[in-house]
C-alpha atoms as a PDB file:
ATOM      1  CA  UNK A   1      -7.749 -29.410  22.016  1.00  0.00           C
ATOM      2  CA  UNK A   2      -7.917 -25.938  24.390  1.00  0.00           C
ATOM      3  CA  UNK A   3      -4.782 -24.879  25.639  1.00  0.00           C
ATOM      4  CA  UNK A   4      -3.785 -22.263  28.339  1.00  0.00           C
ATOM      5  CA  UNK A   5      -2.714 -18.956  26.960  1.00  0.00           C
ATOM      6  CA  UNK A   6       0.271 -19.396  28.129  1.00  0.00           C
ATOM      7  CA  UNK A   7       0.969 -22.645  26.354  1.00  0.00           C
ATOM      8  CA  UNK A   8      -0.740 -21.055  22.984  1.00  0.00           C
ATOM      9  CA  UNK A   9       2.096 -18.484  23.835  1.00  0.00           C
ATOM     10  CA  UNK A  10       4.755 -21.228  24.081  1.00  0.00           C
ATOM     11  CA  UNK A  11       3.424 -23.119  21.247  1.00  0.00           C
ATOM     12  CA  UNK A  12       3.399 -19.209  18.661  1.00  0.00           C
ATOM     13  CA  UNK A  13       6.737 -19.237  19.977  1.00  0.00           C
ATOM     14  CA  UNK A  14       8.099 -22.259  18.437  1.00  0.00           C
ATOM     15  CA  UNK A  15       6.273 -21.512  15.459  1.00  0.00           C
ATOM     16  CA  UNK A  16       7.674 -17.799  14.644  1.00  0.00           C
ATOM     17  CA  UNK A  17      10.865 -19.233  15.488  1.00  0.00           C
ATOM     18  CA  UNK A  18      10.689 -22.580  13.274  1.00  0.00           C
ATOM     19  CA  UNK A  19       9.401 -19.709  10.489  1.00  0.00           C
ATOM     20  CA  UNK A  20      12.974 -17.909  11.077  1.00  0.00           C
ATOM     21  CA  UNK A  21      15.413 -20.618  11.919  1.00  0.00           C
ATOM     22  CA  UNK A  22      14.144 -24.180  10.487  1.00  0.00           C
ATOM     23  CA  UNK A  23      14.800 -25.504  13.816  1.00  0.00           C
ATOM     24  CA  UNK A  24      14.364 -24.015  17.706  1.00  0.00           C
ATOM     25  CA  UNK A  25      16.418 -24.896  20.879  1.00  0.00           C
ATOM     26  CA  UNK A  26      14.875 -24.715  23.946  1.00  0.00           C
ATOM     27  CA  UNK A  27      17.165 -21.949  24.678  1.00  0.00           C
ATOM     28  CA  UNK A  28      16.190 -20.148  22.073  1.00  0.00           C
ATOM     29  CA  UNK A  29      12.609 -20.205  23.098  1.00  0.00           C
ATOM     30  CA  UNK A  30      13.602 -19.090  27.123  1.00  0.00           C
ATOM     31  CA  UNK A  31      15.783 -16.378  25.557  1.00  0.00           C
ATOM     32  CA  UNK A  32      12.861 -14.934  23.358  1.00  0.00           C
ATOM     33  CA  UNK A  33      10.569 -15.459  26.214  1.00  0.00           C
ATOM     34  CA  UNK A  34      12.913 -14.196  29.037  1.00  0.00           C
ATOM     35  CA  UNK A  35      11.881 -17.032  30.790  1.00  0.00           C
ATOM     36  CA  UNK A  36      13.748 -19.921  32.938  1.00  0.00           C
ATOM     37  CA  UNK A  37      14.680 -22.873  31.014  1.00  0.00           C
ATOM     38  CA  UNK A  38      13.233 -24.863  33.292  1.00  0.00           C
ATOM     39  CA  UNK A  39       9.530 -23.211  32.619  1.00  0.00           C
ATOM     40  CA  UNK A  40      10.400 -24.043  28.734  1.00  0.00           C
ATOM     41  CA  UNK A  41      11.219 -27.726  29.432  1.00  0.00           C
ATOM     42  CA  UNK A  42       8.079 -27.852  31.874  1.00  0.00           C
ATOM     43  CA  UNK A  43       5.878 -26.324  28.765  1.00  0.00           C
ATOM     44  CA  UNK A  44       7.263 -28.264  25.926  1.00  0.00           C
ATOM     45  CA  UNK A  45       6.854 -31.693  27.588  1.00  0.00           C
ATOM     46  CA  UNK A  46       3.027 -30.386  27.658  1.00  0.00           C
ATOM     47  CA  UNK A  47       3.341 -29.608  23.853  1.00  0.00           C
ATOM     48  CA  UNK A  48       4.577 -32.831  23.405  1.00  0.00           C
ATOM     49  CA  UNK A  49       2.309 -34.570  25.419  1.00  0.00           C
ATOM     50  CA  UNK A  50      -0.926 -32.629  23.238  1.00  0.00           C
ATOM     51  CA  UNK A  51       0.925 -33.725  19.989  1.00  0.00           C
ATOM     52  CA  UNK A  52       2.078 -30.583  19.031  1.00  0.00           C
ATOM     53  CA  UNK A  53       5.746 -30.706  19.127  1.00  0.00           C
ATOM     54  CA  UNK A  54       8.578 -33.385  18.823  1.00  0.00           C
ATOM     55  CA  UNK A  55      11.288 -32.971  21.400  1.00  0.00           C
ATOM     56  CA  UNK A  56      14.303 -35.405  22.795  1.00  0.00           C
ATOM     57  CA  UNK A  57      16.214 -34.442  25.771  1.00  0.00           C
ATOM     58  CA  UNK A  58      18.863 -31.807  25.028  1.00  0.00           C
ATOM     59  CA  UNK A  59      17.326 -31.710  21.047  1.00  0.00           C
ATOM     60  CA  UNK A  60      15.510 -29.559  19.063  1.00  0.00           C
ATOM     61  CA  UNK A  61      12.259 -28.739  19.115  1.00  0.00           C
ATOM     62  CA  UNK A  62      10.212 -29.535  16.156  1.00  0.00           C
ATOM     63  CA  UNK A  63       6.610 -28.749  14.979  1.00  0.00           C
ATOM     64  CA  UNK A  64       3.857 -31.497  14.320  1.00  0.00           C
ATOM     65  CA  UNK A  65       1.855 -30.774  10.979  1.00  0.00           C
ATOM     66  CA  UNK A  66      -0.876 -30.338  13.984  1.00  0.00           C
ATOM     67  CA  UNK A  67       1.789 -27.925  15.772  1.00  0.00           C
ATOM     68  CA  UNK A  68       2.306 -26.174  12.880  1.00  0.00           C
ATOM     69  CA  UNK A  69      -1.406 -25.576  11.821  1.00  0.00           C
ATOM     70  CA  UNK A  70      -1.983 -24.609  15.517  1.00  0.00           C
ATOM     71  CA  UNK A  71       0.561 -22.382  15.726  1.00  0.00           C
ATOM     72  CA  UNK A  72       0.222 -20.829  12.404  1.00  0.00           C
ATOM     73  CA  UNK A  73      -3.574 -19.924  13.662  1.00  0.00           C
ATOM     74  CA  UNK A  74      -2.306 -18.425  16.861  1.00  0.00           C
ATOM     75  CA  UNK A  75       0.395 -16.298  15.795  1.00  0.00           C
ATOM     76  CA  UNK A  76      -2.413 -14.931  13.023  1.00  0.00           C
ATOM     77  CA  UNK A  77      -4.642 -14.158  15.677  1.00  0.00           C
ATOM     78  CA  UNK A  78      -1.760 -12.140  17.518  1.00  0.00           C
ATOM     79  CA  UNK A  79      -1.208 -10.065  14.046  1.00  0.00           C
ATOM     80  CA  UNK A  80      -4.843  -9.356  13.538  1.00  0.00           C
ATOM     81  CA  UNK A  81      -5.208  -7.956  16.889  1.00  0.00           C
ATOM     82  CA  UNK A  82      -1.426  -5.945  16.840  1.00  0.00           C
ATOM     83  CA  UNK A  83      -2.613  -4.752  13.901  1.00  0.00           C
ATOM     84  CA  UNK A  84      -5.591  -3.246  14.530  1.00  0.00           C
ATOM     85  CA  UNK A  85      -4.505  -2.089  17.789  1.00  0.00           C
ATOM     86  CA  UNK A  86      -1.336  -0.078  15.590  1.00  0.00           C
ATOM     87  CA  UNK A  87      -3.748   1.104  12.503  1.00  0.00           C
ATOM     88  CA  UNK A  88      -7.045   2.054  14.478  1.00  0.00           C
ATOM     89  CA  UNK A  89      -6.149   3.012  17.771  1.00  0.00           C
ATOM     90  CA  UNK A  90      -2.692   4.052  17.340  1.00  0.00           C
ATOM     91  CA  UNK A  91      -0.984   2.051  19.875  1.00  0.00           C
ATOM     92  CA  UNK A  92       2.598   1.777  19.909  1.00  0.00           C
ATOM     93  CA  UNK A  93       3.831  -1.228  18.071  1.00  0.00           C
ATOM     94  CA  UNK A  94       5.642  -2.464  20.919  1.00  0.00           C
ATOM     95  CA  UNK A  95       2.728  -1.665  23.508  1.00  0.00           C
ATOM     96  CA  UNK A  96       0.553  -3.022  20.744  1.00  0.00           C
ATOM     97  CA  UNK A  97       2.093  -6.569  21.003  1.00  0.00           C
ATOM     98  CA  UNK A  98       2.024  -6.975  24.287  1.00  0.00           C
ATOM     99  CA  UNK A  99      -1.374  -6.156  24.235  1.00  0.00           C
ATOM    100  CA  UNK A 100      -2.170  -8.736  21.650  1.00  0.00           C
ATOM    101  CA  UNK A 101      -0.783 -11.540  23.243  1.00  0.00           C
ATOM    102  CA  UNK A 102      -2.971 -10.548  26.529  1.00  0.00           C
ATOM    103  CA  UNK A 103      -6.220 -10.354  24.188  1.00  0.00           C
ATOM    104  CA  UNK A 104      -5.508 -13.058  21.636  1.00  0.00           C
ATOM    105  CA  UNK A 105      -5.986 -15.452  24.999  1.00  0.00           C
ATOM    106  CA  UNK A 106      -9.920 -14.517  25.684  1.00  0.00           C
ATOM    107  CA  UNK A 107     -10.899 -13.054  22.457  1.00  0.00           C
ATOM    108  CA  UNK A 108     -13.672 -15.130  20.311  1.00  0.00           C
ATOM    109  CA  UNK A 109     -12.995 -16.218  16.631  1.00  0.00           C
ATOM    110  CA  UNK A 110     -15.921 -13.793  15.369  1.00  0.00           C
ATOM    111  CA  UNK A 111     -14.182 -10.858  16.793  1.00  0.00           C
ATOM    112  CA  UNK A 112     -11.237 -11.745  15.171  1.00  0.00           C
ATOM    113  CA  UNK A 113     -12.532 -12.715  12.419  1.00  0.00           C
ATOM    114  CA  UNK A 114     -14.951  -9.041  11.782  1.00  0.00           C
ATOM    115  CA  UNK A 115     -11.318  -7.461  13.389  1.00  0.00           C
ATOM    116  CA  UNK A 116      -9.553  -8.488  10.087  1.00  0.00           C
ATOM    117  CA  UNK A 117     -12.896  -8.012   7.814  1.00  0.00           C
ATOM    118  CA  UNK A 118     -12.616  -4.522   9.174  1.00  0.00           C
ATOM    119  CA  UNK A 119      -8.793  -4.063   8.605  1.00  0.00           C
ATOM    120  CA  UNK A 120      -8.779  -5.495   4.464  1.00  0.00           C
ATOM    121  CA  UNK A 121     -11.099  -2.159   3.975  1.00  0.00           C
ATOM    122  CA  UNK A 122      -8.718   0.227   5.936  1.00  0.00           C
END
């Protein structure tokens, strides 16, 4: 199921968070974003309406096996492109992930996938 960006962002979000913490707050996930609450409870209602998260008013926010998988492919995506941006064009880490999440949006699966074909030979 296609997603906006910014969902996919939402959705990498939870993920890399879950990864950390076990579990995620919807605080936790304006906070990282530096976003309104609000926006967050608007998103994950969306998430939970494509079957990617688990949520209950004022509770946690928990990953779907499908949540998981999807958000496990995302935030790859984001690390492929950071780190070729970092190791071949010598972007600032920082700049380098904002960049990423910009690209990862539009960018096709083959040119991620040649992206990290070229970066296991650097």
């Amino acid at each position: 199921m296609a997603m906006s960006g910014t969902l996919d962002t939402y959705l990498e979000t939870v993920y890399t968070l879950s990864e950390e913490s076990g579990f995620v707050r919807t605080t936790d996930i304006s906070n990282h974003l530096n976003i309104s609450k609000a926006s967050v409870n608007r998103a994950v209602k969306t998430l939970k309406e494509h079957g990617y998260v688990e949520h209950e008013a004022y509770g946690d926010v928990f990953l779907t096996e499908a949540g998981r998988n999807k958000g496990r492919e995302i935030f790859k995506r984001h690390h492929i492109i950071k780190k070729f941006l970092v190791c071949v064009l010598h972007i600032s880490m920082e700049q380098a992930d904002k960049e990423a999440m910009l690209i990862e949006h539009g960018i096709g699966d083959r040119t991620v996938y040649r992206m990290s074909e070229f970066m296991a030979n650097v």
